[in-house]
PDB file of N, CA and C in Angstrom:
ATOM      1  N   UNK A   1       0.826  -1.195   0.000  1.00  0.00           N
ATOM      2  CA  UNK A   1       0.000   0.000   0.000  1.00  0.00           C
ATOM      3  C   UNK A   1       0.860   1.245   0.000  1.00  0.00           C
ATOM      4  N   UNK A   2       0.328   2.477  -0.243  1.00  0.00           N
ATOM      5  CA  UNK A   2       0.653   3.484  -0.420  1.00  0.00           C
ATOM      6  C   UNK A   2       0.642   3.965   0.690  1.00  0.00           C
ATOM      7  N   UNK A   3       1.685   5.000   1.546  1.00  0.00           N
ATOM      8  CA  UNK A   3       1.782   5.293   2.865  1.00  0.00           C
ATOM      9  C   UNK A   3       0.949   6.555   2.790  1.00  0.00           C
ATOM     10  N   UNK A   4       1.122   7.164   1.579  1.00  0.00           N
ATOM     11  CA  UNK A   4       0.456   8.810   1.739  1.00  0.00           C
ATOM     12  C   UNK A   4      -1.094   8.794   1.478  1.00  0.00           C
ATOM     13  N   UNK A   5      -1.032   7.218   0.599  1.00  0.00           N
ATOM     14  CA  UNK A   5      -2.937   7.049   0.137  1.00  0.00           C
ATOM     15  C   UNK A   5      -2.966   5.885   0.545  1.00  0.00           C
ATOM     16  N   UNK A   6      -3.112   5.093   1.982  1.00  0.00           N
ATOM     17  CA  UNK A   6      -3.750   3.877   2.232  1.00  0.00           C
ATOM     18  C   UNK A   6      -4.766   3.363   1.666  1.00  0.00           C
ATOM     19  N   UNK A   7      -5.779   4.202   0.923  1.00  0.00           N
ATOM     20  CA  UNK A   7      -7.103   3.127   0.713  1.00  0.00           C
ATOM     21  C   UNK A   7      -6.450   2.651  -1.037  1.00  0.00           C
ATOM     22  N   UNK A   8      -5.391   3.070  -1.513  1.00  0.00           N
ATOM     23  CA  UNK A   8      -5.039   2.411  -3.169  1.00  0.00           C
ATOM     24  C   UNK A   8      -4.422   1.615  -2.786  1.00  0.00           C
ATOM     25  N   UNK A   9      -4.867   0.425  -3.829  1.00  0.00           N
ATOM     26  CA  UNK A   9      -3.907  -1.019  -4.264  1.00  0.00           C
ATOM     27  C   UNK A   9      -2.461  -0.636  -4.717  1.00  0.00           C
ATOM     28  N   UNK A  10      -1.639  -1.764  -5.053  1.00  0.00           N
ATOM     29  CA  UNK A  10      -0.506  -1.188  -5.176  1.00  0.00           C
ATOM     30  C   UNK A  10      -0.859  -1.498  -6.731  1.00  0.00           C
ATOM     31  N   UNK A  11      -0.105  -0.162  -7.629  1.00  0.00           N
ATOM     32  CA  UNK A  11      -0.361  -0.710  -9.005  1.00  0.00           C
ATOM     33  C   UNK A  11      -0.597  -2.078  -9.258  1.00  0.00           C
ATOM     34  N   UNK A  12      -1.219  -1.849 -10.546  1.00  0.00           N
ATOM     35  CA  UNK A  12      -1.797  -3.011 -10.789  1.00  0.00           C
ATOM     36  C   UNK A  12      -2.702  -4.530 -10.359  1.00  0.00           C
ATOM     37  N   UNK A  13      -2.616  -3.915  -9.019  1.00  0.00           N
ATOM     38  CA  UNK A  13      -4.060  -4.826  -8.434  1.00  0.00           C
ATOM     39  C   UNK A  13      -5.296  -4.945  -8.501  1.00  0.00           C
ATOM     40  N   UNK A  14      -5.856  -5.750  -9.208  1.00  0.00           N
ATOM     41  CA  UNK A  14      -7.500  -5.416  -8.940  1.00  0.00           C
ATOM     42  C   UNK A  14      -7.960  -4.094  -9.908  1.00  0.00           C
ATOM     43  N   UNK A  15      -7.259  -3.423 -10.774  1.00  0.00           N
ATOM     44  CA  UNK A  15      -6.788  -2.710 -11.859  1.00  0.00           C
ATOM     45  C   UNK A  15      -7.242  -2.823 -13.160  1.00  0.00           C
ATOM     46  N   UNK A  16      -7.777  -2.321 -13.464  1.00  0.00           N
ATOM     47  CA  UNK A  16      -8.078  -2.785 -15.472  1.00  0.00           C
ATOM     48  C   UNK A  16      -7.355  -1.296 -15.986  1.00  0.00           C
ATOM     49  N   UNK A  17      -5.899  -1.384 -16.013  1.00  0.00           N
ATOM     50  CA  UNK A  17      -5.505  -0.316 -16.581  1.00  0.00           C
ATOM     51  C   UNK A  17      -5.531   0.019 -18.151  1.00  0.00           C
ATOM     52  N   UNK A  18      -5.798  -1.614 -18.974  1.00  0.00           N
ATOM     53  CA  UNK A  18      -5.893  -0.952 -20.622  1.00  0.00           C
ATOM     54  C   UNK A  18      -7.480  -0.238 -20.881  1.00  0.00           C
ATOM     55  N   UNK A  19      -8.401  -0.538 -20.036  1.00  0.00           N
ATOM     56  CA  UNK A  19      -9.470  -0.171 -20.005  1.00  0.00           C
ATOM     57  C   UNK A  19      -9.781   1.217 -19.620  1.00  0.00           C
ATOM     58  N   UNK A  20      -8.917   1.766 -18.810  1.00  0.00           N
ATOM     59  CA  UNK A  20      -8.881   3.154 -18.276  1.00  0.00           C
ATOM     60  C   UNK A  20      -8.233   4.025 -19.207  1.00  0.00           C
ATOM     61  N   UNK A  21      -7.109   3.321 -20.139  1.00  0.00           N
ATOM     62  CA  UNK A  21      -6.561   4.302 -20.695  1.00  0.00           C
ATOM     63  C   UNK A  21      -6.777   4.208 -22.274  1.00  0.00           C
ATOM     64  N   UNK A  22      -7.758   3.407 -21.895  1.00  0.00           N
ATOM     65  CA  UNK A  22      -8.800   3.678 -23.599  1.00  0.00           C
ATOM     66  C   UNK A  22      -7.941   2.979 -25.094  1.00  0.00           C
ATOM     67  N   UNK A  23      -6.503   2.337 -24.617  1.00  0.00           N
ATOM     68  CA  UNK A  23      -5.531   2.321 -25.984  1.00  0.00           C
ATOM     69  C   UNK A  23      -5.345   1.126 -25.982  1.00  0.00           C
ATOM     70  N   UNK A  24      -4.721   0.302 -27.141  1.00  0.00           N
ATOM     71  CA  UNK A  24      -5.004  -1.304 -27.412  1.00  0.00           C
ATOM     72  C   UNK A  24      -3.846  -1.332 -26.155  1.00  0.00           C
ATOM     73  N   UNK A  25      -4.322  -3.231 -25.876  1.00  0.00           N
ATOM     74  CA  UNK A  25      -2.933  -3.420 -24.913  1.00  0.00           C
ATOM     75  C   UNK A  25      -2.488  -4.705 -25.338  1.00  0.00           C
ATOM     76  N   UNK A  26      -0.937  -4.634 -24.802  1.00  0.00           N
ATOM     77  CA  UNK A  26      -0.756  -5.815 -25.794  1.00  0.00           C
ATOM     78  C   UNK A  26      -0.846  -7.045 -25.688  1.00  0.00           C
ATOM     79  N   UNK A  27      -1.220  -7.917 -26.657  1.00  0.00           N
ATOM     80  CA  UNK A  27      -1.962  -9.599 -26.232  1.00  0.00           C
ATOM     81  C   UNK A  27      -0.854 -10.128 -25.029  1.00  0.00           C
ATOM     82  N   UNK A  28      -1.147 -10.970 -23.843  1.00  0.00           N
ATOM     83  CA  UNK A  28      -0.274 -11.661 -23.112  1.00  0.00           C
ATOM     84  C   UNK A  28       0.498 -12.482 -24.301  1.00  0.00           C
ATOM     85  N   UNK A  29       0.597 -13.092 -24.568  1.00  0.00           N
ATOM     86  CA  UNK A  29       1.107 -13.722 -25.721  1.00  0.00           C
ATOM     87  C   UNK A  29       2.287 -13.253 -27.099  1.00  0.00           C
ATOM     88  N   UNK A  30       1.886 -11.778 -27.050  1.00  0.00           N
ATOM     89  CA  UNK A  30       2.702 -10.998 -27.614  1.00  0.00           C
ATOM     90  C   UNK A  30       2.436 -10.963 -29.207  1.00  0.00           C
ATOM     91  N   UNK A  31       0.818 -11.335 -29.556  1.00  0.00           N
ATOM     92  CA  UNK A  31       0.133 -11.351 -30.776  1.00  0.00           C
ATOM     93  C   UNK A  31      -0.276 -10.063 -30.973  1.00  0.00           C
ATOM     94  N   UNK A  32      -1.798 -10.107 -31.621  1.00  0.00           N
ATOM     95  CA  UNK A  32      -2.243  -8.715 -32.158  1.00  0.00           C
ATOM     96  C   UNK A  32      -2.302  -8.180 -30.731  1.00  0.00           C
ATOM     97  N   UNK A  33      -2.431  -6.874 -30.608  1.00  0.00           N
ATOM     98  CA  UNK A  33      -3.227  -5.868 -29.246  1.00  0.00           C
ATOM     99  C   UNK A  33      -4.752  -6.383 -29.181  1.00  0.00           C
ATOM    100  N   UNK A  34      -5.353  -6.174 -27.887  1.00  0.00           N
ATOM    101  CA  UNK A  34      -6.707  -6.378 -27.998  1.00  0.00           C
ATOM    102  C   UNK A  34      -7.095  -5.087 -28.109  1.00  0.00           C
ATOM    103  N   UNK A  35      -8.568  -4.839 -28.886  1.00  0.00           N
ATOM    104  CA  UNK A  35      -8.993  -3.261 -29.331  1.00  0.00           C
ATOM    105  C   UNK A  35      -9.101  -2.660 -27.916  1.00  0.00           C
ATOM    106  N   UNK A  36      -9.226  -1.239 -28.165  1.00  0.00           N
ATOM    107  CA  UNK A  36      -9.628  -0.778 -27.134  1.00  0.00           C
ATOM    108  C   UNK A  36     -10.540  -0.212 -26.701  1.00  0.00           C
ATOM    109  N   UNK A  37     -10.547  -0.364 -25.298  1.00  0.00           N
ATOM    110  CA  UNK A  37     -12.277  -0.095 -24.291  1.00  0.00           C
ATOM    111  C   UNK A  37     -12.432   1.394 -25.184  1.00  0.00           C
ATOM    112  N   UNK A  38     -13.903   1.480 -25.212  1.00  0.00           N
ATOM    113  CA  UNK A  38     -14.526   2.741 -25.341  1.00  0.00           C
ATOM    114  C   UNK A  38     -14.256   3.561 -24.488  1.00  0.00           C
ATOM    115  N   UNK A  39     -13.996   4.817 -24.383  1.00  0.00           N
ATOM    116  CA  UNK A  39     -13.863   5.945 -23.150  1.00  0.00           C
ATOM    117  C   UNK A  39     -15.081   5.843 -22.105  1.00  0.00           C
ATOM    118  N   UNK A  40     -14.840   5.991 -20.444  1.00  0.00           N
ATOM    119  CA  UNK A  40     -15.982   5.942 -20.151  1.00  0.00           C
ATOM    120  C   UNK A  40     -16.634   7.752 -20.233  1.00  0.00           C
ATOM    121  N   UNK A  41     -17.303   7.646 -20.363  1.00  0.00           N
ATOM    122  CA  UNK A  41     -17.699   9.654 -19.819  1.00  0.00           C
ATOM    123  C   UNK A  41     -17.212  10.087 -18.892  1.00  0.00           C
ATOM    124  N   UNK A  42     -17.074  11.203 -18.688  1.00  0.00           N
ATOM    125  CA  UNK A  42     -16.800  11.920 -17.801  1.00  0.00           C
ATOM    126  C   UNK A  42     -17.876  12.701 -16.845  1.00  0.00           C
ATOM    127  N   UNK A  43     -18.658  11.955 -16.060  1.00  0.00           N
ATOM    128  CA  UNK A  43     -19.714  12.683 -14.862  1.00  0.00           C
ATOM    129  C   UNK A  43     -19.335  13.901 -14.584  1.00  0.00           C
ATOM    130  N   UNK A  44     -19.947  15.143 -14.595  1.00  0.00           N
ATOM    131  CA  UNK A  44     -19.721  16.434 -14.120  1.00  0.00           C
ATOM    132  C   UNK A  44     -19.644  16.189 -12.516  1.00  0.00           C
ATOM    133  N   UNK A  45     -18.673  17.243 -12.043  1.00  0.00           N
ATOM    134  CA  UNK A  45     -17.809  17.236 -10.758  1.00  0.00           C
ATOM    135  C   UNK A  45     -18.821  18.626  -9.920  1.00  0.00           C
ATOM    136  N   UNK A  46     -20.090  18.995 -10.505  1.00  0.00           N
ATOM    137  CA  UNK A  46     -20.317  20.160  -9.787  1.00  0.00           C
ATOM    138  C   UNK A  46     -19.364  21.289  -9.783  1.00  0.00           C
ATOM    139  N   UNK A  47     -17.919  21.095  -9.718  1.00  0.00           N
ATOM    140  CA  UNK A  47     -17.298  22.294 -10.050  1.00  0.00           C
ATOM    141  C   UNK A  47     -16.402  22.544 -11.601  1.00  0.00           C
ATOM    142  N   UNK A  48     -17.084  23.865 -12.220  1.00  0.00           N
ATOM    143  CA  UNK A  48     -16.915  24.045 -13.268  1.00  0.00           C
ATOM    144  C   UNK A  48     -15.560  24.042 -13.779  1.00  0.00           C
ATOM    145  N   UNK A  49     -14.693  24.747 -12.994  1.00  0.00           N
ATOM    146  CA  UNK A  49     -12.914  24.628 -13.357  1.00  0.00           C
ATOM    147  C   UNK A  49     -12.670  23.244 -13.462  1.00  0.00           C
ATOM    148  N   UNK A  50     -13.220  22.162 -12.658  1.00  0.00           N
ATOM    149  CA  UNK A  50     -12.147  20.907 -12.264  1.00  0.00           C
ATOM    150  C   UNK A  50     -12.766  20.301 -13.585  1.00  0.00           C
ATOM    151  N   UNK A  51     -14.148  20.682 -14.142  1.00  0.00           N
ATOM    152  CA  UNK A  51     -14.741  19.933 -15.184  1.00  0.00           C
ATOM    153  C   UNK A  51     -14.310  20.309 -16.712  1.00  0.00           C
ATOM    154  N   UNK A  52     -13.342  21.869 -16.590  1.00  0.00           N
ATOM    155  CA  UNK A  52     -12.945  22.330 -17.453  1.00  0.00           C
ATOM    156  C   UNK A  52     -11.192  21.093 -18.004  1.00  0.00           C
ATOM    157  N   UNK A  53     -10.793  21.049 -16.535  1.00  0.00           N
ATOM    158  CA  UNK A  53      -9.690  20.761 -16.297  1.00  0.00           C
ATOM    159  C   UNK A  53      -9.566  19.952 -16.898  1.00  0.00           C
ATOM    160  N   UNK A  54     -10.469  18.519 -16.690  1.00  0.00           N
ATOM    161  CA  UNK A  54     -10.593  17.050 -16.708  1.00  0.00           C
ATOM    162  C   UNK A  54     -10.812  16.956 -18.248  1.00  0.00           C
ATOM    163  N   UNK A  55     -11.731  17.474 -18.818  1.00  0.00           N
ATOM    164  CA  UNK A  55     -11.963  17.542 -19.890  1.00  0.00           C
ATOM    165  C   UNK A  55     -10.720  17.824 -20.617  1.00  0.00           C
ATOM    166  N   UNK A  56      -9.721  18.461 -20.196  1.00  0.00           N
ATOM    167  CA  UNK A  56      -8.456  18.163 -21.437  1.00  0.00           C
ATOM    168  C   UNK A  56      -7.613  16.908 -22.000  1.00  0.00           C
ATOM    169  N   UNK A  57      -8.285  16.230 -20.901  1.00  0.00           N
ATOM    170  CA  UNK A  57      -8.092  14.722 -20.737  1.00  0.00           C
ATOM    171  C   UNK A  57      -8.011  14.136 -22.010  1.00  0.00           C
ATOM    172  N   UNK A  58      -9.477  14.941 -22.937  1.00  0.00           N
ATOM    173  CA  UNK A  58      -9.832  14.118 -24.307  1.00  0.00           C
ATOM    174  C   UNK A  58      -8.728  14.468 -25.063  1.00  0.00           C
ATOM    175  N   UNK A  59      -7.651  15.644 -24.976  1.00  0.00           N
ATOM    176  CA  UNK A  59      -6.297  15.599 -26.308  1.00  0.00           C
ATOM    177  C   UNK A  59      -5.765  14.577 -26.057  1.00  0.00           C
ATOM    178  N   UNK A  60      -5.932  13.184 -25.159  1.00  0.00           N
ATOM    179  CA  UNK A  60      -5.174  12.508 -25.131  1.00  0.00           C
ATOM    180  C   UNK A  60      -5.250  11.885 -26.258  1.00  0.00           C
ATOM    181  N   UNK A  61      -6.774  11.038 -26.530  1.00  0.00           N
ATOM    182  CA  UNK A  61      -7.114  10.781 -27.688  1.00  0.00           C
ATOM    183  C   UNK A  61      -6.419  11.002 -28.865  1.00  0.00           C
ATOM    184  N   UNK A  62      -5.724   9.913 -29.543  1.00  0.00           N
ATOM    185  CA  UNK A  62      -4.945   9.959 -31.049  1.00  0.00           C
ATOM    186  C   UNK A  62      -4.268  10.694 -30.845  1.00  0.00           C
ATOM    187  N   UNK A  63      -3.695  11.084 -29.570  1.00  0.00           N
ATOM    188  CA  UNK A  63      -2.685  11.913 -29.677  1.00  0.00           C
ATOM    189  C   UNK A  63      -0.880  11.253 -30.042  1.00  0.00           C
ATOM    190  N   UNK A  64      -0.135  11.325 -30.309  1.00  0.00           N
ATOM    191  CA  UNK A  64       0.658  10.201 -29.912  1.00  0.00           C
ATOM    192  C   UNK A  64       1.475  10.222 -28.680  1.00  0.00           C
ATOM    193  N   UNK A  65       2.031   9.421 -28.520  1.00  0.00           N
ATOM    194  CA  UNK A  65       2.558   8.573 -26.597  1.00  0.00           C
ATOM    195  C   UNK A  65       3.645  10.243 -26.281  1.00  0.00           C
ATOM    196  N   UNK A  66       4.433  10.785 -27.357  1.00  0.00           N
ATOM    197  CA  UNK A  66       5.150  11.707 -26.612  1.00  0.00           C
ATOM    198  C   UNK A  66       4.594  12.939 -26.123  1.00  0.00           C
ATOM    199  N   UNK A  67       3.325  13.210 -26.837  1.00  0.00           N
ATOM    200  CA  UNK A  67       2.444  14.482 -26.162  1.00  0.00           C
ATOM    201  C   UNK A  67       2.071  14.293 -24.955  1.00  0.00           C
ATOM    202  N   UNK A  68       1.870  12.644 -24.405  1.00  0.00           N
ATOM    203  CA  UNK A  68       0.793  12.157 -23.578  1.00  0.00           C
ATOM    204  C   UNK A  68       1.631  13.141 -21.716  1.00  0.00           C
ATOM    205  N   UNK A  69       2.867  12.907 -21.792  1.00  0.00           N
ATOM    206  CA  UNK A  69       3.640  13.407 -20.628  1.00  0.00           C
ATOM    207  C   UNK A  69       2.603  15.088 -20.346  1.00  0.00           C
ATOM    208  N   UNK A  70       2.758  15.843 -21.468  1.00  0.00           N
ATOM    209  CA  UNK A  70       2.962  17.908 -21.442  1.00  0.00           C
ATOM    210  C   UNK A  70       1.058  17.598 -21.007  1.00  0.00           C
ATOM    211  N   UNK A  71       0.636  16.576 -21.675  1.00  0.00           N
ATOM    212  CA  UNK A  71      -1.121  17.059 -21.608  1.00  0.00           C
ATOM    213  C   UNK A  71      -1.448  16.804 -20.203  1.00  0.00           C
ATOM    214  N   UNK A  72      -1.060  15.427 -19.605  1.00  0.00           N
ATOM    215  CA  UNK A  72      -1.032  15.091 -18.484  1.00  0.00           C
ATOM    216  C   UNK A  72      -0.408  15.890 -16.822  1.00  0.00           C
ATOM    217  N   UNK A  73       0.372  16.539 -17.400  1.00  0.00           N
ATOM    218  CA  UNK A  73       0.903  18.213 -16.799  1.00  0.00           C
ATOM    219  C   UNK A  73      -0.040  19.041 -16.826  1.00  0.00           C
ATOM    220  N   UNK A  74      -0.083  19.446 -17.674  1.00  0.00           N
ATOM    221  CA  UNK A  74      -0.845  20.764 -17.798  1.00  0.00           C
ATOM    222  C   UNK A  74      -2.208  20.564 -16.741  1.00  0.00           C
ATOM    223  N   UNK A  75      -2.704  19.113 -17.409  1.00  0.00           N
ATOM    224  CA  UNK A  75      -4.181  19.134 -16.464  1.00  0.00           C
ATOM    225  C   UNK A  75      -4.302  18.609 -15.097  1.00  0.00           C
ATOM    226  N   UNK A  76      -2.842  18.020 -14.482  1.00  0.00           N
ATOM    227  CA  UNK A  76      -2.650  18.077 -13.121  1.00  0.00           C
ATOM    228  C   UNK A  76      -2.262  19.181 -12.486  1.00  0.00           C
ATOM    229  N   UNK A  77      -1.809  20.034 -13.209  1.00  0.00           N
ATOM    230  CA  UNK A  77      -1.200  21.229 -12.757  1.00  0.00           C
ATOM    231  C   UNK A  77      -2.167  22.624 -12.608  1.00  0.00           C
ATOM    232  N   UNK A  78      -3.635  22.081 -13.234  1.00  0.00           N
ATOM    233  CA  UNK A  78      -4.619  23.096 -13.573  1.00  0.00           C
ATOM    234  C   UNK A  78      -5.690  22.409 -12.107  1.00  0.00           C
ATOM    235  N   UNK A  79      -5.452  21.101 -11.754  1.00  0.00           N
ATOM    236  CA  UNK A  79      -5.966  20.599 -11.018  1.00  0.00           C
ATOM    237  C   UNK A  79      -5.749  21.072  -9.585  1.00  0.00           C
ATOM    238  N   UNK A  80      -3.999  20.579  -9.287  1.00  0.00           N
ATOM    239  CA  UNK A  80      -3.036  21.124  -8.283  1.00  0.00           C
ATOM    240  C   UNK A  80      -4.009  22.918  -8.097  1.00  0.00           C
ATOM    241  N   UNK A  81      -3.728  23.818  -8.938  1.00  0.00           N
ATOM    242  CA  UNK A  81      -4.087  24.899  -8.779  1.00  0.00           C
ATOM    243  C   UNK A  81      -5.788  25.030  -7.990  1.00  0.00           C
ATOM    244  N   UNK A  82      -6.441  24.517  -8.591  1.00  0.00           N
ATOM    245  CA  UNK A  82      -7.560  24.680  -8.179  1.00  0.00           C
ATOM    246  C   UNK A  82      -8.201  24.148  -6.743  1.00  0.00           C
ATOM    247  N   UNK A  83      -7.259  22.964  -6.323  1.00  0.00           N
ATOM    248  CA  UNK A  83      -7.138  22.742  -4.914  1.00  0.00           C
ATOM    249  C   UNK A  83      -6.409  23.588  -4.337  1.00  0.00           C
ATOM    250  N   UNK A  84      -5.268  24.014  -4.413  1.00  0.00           N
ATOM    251  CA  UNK A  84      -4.696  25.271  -4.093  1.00  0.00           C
ATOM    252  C   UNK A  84      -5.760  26.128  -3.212  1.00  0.00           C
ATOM    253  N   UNK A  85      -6.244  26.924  -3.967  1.00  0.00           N
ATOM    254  CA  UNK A  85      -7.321  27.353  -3.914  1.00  0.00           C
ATOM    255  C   UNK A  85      -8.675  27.440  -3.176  1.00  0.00           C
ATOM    256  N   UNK A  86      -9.153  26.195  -3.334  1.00  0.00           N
ATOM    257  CA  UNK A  86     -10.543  25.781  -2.307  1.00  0.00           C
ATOM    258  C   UNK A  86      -9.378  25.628  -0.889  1.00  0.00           C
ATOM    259  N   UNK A  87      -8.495  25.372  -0.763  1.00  0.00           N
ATOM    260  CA  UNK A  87      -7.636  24.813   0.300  1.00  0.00           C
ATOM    261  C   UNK A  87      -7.639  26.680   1.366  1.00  0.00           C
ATOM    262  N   UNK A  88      -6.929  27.349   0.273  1.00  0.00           N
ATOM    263  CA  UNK A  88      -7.205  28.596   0.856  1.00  0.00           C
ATOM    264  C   UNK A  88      -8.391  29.454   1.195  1.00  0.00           C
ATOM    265  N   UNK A  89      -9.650  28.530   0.516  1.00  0.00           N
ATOM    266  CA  UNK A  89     -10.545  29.595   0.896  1.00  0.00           C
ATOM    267  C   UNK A  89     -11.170  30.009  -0.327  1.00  0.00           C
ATOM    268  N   UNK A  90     -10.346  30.071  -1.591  1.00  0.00           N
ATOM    269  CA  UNK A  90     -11.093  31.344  -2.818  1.00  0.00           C
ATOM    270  C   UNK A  90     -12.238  29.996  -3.040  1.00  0.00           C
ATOM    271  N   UNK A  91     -13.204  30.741  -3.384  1.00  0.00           N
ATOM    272  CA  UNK A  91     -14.571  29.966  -4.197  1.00  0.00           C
ATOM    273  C   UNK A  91     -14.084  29.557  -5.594  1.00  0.00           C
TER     274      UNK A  91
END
């Protein structure tokens, strides 16, 4: 377990990570990829920034693997900020 987040598995436990990240994964076997899961939606969060945030999520899409690092920044970092924030107090 995670010391800073006790209630997460340790990667990959109990996990469907090709399913989360929407992209073929590759056969155990080392054949074709199996296709990949449909995206699930994204449920609105009640707050409009974090729903702005999350939503950049979709450039991941066809994007290719070296963009995937800067997009994944940007929208933790827009995230980070916005807890920031409620943490201090601003609405």
């Amino acid at each position: 377990m995670d010391e800073e987040y006790p209630d997460q598995a340790p990667e990959g436990h109990g996990q469907n990570l090709e399913a989360e990240r929407g992209w073929p994964a590759a056969a155990p076997d080392g054949g074709e990829p199996r296709p990949a899961a449909e995206p699930t939606p994204v449920l609105p969060t009640g707050d409009d920034r974090v729903d702005a945030a999350v939503a950049g999520l979709s450039r991941l899409a066809g994007a290719p693997a070296e963009e995937h690092v800067a997009v994944l920044e940007e929208v933790h970092g827009r995230l980070r900020d916005i807890l920031g924030e409620v943490n201090e107090g601003t609405p």
